[in-house]
PDB file of N, CA and C in Angstrom:
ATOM      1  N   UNK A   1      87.071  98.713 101.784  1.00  0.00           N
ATOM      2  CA  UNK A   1      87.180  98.620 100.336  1.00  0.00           C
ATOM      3  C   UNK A   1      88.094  99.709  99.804  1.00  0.00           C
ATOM      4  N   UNK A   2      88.870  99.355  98.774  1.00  0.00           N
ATOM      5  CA  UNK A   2      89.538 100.223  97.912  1.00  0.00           C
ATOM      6  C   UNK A   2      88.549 100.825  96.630  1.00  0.00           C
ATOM      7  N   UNK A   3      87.793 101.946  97.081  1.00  0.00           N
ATOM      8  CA  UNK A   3      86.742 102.391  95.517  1.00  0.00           C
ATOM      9  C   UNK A   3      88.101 103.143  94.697  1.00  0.00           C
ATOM     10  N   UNK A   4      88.322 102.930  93.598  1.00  0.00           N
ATOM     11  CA  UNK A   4      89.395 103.592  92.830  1.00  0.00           C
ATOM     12  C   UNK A   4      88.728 104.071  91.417  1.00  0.00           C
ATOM     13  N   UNK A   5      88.456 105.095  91.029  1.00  0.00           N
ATOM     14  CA  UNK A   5      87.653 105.161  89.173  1.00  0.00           C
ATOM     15  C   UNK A   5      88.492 104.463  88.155  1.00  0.00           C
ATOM     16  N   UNK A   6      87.727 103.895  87.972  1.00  0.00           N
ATOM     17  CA  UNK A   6      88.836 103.325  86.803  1.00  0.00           C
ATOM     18  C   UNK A   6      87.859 103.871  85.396  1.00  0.00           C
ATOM     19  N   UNK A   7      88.396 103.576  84.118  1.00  0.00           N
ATOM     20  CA  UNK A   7      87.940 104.543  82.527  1.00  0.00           C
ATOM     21  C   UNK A   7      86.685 104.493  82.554  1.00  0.00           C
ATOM     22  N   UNK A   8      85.982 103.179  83.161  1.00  0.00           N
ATOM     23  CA  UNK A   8      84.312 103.296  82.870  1.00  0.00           C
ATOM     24  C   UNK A   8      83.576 102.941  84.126  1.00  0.00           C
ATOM     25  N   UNK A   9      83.796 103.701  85.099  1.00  0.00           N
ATOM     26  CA  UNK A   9      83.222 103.268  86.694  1.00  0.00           C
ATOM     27  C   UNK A   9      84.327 103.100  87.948  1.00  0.00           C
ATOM     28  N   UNK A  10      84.155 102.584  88.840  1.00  0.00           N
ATOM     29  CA  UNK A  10      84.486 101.686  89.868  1.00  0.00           C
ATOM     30  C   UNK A  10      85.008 100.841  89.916  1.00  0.00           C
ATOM     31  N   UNK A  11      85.875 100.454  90.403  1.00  0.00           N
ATOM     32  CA  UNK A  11      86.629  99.158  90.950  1.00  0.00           C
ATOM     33  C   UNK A  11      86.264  99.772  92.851  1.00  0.00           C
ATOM     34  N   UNK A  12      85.530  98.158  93.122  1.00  0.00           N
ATOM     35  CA  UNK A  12      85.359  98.554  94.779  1.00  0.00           C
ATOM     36  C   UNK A  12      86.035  97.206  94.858  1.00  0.00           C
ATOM     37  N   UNK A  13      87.263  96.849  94.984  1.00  0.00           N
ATOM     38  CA  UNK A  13      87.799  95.154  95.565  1.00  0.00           C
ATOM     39  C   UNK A  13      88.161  96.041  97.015  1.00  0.00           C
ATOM     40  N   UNK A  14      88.316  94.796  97.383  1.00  0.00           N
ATOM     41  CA  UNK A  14      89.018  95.112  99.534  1.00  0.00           C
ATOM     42  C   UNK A  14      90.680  95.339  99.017  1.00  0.00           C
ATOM     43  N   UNK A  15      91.018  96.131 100.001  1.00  0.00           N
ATOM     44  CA  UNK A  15      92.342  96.925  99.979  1.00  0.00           C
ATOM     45  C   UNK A  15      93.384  95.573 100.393  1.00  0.00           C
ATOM     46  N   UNK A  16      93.208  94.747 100.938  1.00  0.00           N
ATOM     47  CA  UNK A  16      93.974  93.749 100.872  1.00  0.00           C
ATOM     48  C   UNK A  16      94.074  92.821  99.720  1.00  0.00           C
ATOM     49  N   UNK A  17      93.446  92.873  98.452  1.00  0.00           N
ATOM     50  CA  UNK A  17      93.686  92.169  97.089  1.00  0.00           C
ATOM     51  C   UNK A  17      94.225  92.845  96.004  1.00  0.00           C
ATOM     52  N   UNK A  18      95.449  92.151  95.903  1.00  0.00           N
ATOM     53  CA  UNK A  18      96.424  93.029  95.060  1.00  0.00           C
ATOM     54  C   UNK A  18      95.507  93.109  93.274  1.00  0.00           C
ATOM     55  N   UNK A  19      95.563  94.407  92.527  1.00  0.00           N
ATOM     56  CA  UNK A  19      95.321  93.962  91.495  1.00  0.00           C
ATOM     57  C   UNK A  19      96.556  95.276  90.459  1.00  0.00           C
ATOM     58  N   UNK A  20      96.815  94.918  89.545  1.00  0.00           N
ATOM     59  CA  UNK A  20      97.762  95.185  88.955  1.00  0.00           C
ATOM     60  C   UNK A  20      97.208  96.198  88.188  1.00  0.00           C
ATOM     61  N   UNK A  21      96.030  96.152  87.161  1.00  0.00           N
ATOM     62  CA  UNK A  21      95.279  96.507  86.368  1.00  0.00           C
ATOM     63  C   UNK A  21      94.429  97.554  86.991  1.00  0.00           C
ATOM     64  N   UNK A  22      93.784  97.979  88.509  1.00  0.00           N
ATOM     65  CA  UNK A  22      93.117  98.559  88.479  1.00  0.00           C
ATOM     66  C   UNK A  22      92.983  99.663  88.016  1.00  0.00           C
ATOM     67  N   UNK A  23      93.814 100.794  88.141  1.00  0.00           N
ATOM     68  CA  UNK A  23      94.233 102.193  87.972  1.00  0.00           C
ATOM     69  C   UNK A  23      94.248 102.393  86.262  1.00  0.00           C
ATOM     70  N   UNK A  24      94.989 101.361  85.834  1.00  0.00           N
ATOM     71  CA  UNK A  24      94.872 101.973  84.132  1.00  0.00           C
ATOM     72  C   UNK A  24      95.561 100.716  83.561  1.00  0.00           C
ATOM     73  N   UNK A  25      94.426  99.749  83.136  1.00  0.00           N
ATOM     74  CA  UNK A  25      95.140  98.330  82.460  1.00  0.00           C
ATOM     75  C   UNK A  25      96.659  98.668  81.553  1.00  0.00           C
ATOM     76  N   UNK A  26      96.463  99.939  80.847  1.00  0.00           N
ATOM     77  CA  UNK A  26      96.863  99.739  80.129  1.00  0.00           C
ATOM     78  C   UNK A  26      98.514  99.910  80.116  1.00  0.00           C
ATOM     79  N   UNK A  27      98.749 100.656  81.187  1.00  0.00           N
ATOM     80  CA  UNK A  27      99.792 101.314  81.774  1.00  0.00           C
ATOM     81  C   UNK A  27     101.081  99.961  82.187  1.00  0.00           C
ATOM     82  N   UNK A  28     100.516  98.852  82.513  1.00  0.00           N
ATOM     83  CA  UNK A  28     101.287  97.802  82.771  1.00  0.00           C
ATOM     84  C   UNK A  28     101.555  96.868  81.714  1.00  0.00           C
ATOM     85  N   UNK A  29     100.846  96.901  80.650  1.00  0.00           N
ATOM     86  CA  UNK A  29     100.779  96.218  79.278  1.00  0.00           C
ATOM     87  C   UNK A  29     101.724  96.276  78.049  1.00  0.00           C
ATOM     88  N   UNK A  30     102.186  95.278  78.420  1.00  0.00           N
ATOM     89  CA  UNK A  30     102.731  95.473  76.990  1.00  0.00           C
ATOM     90  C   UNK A  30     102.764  95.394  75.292  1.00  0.00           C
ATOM     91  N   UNK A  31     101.604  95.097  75.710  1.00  0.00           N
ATOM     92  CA  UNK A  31     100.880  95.393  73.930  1.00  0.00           C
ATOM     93  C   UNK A  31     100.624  97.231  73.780  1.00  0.00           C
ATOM     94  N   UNK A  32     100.640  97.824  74.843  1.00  0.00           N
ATOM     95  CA  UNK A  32     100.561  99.432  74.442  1.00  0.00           C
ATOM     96  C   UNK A  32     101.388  99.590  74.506  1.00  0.00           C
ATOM     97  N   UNK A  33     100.909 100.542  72.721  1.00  0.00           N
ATOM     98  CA  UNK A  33     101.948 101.520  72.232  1.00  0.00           C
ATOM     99  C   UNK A  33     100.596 103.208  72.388  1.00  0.00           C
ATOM    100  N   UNK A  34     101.890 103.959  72.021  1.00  0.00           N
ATOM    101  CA  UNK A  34     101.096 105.132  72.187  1.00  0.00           C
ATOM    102  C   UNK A  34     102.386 106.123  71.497  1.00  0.00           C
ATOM    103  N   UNK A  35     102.078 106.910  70.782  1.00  0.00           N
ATOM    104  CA  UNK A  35     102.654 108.025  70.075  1.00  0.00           C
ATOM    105  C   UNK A  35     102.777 109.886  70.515  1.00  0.00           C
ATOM    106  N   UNK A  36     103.671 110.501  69.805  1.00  0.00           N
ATOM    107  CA  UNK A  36     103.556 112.038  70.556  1.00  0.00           C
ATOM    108  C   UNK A  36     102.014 112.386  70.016  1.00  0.00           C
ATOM    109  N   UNK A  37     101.060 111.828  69.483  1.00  0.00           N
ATOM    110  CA  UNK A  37     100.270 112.511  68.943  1.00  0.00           C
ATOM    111  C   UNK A  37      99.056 112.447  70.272  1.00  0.00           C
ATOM    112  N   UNK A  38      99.816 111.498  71.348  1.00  0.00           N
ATOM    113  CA  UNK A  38      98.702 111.079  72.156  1.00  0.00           C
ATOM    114  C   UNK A  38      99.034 111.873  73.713  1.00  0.00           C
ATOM    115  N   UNK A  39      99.964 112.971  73.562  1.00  0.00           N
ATOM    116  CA  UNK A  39     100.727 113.352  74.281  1.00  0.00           C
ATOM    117  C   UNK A  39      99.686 114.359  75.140  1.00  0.00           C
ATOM    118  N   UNK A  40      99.024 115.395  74.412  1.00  0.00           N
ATOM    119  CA  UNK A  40      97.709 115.686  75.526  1.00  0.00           C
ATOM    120  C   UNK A  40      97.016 114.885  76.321  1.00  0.00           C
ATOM    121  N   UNK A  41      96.512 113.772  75.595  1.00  0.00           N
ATOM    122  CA  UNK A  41      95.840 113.192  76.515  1.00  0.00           C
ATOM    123  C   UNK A  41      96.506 112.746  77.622  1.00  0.00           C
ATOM    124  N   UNK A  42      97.338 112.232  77.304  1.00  0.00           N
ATOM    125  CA  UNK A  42      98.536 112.118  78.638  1.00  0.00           C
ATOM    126  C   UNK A  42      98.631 113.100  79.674  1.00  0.00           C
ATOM    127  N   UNK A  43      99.047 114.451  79.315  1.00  0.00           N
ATOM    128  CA  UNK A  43      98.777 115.623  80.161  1.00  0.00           C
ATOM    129  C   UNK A  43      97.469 115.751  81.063  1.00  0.00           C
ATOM    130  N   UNK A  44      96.733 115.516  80.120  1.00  0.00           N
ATOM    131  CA  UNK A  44      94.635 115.814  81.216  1.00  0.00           C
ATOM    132  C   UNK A  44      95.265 114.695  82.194  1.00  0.00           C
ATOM    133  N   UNK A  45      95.066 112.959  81.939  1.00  0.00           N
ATOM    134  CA  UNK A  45      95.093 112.167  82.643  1.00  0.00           C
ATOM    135  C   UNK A  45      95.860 112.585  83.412  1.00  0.00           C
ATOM    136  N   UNK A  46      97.765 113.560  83.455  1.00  0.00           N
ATOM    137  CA  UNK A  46      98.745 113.819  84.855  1.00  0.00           C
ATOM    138  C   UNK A  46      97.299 114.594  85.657  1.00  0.00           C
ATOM    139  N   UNK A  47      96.871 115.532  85.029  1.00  0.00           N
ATOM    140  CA  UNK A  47      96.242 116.424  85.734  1.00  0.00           C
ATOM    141  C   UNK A  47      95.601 115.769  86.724  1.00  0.00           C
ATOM    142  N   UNK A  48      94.523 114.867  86.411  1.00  0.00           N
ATOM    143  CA  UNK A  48      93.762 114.332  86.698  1.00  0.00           C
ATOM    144  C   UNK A  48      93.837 113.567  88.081  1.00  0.00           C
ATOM    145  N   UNK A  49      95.229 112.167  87.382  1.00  0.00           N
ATOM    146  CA  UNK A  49      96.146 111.738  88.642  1.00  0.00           C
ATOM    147  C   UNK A  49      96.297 112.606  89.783  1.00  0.00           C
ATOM    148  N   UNK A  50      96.699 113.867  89.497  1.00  0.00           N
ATOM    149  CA  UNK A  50      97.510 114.636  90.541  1.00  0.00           C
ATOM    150  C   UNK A  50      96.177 115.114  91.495  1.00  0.00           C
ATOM    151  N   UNK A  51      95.210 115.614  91.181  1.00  0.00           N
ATOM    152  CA  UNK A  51      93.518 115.733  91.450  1.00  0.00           C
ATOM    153  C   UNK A  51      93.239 114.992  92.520  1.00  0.00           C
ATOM    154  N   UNK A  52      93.256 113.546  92.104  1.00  0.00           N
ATOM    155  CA  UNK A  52      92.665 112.360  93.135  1.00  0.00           C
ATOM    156  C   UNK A  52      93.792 111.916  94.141  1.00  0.00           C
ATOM    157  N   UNK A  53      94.822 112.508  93.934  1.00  0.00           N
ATOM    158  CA  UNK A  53      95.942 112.191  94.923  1.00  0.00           C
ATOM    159  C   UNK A  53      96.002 113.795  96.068  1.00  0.00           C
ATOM    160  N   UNK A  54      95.310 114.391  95.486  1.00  0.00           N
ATOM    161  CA  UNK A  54      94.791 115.525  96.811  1.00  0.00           C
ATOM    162  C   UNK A  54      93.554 115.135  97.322  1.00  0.00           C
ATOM    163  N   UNK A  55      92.714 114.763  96.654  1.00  0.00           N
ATOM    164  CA  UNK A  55      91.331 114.789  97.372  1.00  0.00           C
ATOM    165  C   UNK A  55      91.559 112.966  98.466  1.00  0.00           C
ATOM    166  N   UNK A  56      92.780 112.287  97.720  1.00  0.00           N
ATOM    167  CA  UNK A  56      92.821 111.332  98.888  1.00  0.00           C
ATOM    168  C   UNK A  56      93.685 111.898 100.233  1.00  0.00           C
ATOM    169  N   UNK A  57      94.481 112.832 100.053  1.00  0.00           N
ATOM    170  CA  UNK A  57      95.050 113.415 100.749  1.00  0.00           C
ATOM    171  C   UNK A  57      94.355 113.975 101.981  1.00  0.00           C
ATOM    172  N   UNK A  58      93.380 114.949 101.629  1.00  0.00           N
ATOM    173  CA  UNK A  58      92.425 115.414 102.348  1.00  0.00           C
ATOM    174  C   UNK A  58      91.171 114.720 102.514  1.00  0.00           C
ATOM    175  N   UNK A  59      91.100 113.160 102.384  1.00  0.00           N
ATOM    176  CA  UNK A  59      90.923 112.699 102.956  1.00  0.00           C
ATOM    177  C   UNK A  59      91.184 111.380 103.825  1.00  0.00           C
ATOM    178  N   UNK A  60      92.353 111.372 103.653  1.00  0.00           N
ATOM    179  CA  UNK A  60      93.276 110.779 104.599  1.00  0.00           C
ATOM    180  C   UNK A  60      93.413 109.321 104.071  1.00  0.00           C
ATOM    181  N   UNK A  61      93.544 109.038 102.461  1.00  0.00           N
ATOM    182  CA  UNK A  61      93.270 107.720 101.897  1.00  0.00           C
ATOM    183  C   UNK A  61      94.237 107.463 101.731  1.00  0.00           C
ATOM    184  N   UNK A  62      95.643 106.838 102.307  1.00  0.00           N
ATOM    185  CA  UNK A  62      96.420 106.352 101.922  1.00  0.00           C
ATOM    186  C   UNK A  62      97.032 105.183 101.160  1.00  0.00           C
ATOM    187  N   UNK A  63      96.265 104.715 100.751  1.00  0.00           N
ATOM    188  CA  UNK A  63      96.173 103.567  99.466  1.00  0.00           C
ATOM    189  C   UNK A  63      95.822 104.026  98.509  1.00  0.00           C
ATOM    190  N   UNK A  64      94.732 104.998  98.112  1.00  0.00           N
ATOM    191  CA  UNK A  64      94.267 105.873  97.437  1.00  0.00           C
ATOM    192  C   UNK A  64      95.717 107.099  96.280  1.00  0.00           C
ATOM    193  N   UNK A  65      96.122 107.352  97.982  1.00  0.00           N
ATOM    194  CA  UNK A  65      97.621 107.953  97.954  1.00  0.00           C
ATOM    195  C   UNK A  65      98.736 107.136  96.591  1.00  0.00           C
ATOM    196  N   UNK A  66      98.576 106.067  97.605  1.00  0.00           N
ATOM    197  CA  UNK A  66      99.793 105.369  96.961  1.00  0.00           C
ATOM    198  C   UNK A  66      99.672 104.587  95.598  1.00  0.00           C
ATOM    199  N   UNK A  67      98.451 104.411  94.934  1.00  0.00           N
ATOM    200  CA  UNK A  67      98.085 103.462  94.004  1.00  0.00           C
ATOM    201  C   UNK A  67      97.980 104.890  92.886  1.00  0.00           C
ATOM    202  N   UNK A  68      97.626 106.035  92.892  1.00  0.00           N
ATOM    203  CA  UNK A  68      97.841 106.968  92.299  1.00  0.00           C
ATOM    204  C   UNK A  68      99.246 107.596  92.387  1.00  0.00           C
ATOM    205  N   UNK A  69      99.778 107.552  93.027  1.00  0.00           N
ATOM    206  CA  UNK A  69     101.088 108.159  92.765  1.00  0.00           C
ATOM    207  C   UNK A  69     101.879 106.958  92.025  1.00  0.00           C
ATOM    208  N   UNK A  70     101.870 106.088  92.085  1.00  0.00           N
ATOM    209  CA  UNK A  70     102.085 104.730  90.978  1.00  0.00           C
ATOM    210  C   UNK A  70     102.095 105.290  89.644  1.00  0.00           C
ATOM    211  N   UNK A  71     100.320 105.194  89.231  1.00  0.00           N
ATOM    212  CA  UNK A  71      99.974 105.412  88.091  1.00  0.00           C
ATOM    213  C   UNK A  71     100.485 107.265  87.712  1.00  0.00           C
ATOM    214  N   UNK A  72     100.878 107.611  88.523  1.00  0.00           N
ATOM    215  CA  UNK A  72     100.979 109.140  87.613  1.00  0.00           C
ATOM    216  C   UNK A  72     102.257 109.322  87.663  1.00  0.00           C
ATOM    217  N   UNK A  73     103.414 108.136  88.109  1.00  0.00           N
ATOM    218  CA  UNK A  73     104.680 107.757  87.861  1.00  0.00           C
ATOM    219  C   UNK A  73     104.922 107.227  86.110  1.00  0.00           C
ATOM    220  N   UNK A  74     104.078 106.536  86.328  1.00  0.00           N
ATOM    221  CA  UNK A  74     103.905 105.479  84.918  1.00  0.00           C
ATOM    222  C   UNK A  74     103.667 106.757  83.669  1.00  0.00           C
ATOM    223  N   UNK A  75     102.321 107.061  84.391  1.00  0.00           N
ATOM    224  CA  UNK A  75     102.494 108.549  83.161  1.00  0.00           C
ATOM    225  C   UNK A  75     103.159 109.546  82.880  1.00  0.00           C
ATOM    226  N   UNK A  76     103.483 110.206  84.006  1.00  0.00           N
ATOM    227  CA  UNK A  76     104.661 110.941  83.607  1.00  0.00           C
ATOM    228  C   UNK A  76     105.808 110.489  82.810  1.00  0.00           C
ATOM    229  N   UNK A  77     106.417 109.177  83.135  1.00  0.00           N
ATOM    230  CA  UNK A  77     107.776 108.545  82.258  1.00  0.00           C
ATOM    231  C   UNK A  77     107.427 108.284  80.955  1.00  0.00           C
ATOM    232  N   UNK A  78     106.054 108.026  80.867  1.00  0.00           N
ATOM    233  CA  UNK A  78     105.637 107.557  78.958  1.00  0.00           C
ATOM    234  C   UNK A  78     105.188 109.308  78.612  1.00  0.00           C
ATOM    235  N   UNK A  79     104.885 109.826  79.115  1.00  0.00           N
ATOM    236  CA  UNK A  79     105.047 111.546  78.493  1.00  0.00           C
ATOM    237  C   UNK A  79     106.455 111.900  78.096  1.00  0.00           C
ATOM    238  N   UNK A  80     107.011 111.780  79.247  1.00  0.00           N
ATOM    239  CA  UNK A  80     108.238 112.459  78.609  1.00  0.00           C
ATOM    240  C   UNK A  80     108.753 111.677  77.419  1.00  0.00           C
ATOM    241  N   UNK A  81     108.890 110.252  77.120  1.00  0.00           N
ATOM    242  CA  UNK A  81     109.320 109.513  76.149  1.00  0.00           C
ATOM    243  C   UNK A  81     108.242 110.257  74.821  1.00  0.00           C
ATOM    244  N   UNK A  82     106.913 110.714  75.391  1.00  0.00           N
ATOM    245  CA  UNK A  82     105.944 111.160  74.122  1.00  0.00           C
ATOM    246  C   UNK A  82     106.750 112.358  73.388  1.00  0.00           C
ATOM    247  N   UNK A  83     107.406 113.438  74.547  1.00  0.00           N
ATOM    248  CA  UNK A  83     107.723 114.389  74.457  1.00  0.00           C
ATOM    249  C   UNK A  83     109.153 114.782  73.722  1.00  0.00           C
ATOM    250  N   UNK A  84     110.030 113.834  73.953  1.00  0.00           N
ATOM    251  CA  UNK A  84     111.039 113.677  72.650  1.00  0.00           C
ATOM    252  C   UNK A  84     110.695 113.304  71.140  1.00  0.00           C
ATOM    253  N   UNK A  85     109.219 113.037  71.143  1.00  0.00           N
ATOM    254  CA  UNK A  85     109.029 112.643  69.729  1.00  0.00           C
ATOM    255  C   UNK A  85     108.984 111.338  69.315  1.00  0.00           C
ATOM    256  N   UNK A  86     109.209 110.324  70.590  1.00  0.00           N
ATOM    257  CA  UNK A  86     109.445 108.765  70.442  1.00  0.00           C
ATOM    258  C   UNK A  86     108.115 108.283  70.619  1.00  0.00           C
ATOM    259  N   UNK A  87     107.943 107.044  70.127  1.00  0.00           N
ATOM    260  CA  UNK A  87     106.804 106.011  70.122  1.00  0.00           C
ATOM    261  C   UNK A  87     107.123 105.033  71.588  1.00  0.00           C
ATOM    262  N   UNK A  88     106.362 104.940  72.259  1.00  0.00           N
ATOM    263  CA  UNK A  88     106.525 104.410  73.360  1.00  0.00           C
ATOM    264  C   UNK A  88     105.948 102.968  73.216  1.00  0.00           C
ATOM    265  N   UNK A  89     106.177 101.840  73.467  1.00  0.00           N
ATOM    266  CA  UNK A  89     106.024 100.311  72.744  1.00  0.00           C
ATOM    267  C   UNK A  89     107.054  99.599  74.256  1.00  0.00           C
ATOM    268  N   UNK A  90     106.150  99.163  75.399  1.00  0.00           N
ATOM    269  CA  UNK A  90     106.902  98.546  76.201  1.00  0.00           C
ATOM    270  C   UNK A  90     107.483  97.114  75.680  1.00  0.00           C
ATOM    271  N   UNK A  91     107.149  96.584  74.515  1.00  0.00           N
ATOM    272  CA  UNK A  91     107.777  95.168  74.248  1.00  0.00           C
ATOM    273  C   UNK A  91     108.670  95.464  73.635  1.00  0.00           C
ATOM    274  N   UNK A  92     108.736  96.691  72.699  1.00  0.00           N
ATOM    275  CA  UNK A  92     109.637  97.162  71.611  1.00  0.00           C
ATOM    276  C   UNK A  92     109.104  96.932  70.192  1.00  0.00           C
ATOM    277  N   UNK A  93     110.463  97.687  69.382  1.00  0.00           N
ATOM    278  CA  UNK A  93     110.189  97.446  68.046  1.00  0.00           C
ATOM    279  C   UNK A  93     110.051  95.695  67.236  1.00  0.00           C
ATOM    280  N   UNK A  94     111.204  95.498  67.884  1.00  0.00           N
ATOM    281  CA  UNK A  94     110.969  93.931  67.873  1.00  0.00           C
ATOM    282  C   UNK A  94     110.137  92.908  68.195  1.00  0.00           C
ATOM    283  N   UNK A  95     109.030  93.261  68.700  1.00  0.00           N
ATOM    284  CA  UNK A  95     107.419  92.934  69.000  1.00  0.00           C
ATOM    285  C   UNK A  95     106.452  93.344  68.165  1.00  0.00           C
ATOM    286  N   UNK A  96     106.835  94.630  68.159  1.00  0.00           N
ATOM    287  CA  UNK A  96     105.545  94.934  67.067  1.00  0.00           C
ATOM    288  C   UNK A  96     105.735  94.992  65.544  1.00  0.00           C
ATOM    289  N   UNK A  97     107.317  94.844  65.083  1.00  0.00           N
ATOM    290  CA  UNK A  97     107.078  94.786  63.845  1.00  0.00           C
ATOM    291  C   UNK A  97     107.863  93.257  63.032  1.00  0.00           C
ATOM    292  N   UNK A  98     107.549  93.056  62.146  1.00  0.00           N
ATOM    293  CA  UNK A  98     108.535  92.293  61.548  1.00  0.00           C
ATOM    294  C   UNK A  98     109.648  92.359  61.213  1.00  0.00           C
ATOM    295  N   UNK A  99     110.378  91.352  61.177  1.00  0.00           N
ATOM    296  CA  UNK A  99     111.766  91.565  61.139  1.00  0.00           C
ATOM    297  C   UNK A  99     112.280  90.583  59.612  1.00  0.00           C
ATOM    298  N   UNK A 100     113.458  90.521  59.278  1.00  0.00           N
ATOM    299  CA  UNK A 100     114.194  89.684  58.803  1.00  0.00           C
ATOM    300  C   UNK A 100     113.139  88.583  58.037  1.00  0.00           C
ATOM    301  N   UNK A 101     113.358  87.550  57.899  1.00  0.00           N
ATOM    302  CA  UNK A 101     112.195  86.615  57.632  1.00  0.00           C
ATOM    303  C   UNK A 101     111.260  86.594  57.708  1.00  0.00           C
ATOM    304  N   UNK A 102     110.724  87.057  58.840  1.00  0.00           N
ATOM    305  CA  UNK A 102     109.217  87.008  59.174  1.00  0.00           C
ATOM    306  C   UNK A 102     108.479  88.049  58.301  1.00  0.00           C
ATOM    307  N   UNK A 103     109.243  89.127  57.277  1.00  0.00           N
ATOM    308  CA  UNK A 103     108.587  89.953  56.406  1.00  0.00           C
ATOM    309  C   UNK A 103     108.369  88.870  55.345  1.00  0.00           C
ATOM    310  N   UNK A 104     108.957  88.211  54.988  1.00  0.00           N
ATOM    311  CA  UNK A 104     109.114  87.044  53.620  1.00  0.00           C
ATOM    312  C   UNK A 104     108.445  86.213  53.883  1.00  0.00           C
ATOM    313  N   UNK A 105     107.500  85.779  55.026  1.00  0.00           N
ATOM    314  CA  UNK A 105     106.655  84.414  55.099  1.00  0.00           C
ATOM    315  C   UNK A 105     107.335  83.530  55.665  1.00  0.00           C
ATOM    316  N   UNK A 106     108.624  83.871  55.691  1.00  0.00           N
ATOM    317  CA  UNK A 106     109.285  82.504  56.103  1.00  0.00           C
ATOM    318  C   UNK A 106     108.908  82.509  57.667  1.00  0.00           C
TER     319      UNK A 106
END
């Protein structure tokens, strides 16, 4: 089994079933947005990442390894985007806001 923590418990699936979502739904989603205001929390979670990618280390979890160094890829690149002061929105502005017509009803 792959046990991985995910925000509220466990994920125990077998290491041979791919899942996209385990590590941090939200990280692959593109309905999240997230702002510089969310930029600590970002930091604990690197910390955190970097944490469980030693203790898989020492103990020799190499899936463990690799499914965290993923996710603390993902975080690091939306920090630094936090860290210029930008709103991070993987669909874009053009997803989340209205545009042209679509402000008018039309």
């Amino acid at each position: 089994l792959d046990a991985v923590r995910i925000p509220l418990g466990y994920c125990f699936k077998p290491n041979k079933v791919q899942c996209n979502h385990q590590l941090n739904p939200c990280l692959t989603c593109s309905n999240m947005c997230t702002s510089p205001e969310f930029a600590h929390e970002f930091e604990i979670e690197i910390e955190e990442t970097k944490k469980q990618i030693e203790r898989a280390r020492h103990l020799g979890r190499k899936v463990w390894i690799e499914k965290n160094e993923t996710a603390l890829a993902k975080l690091q690149a939306i920090l630094a985007i936090l860290n210029e002061g930008k709103v991070y929105h993987k669909a874009g502005k053009q997803k989340r806001e209205y545009t042209g017509d679509e402000r008018n009803g039309e």
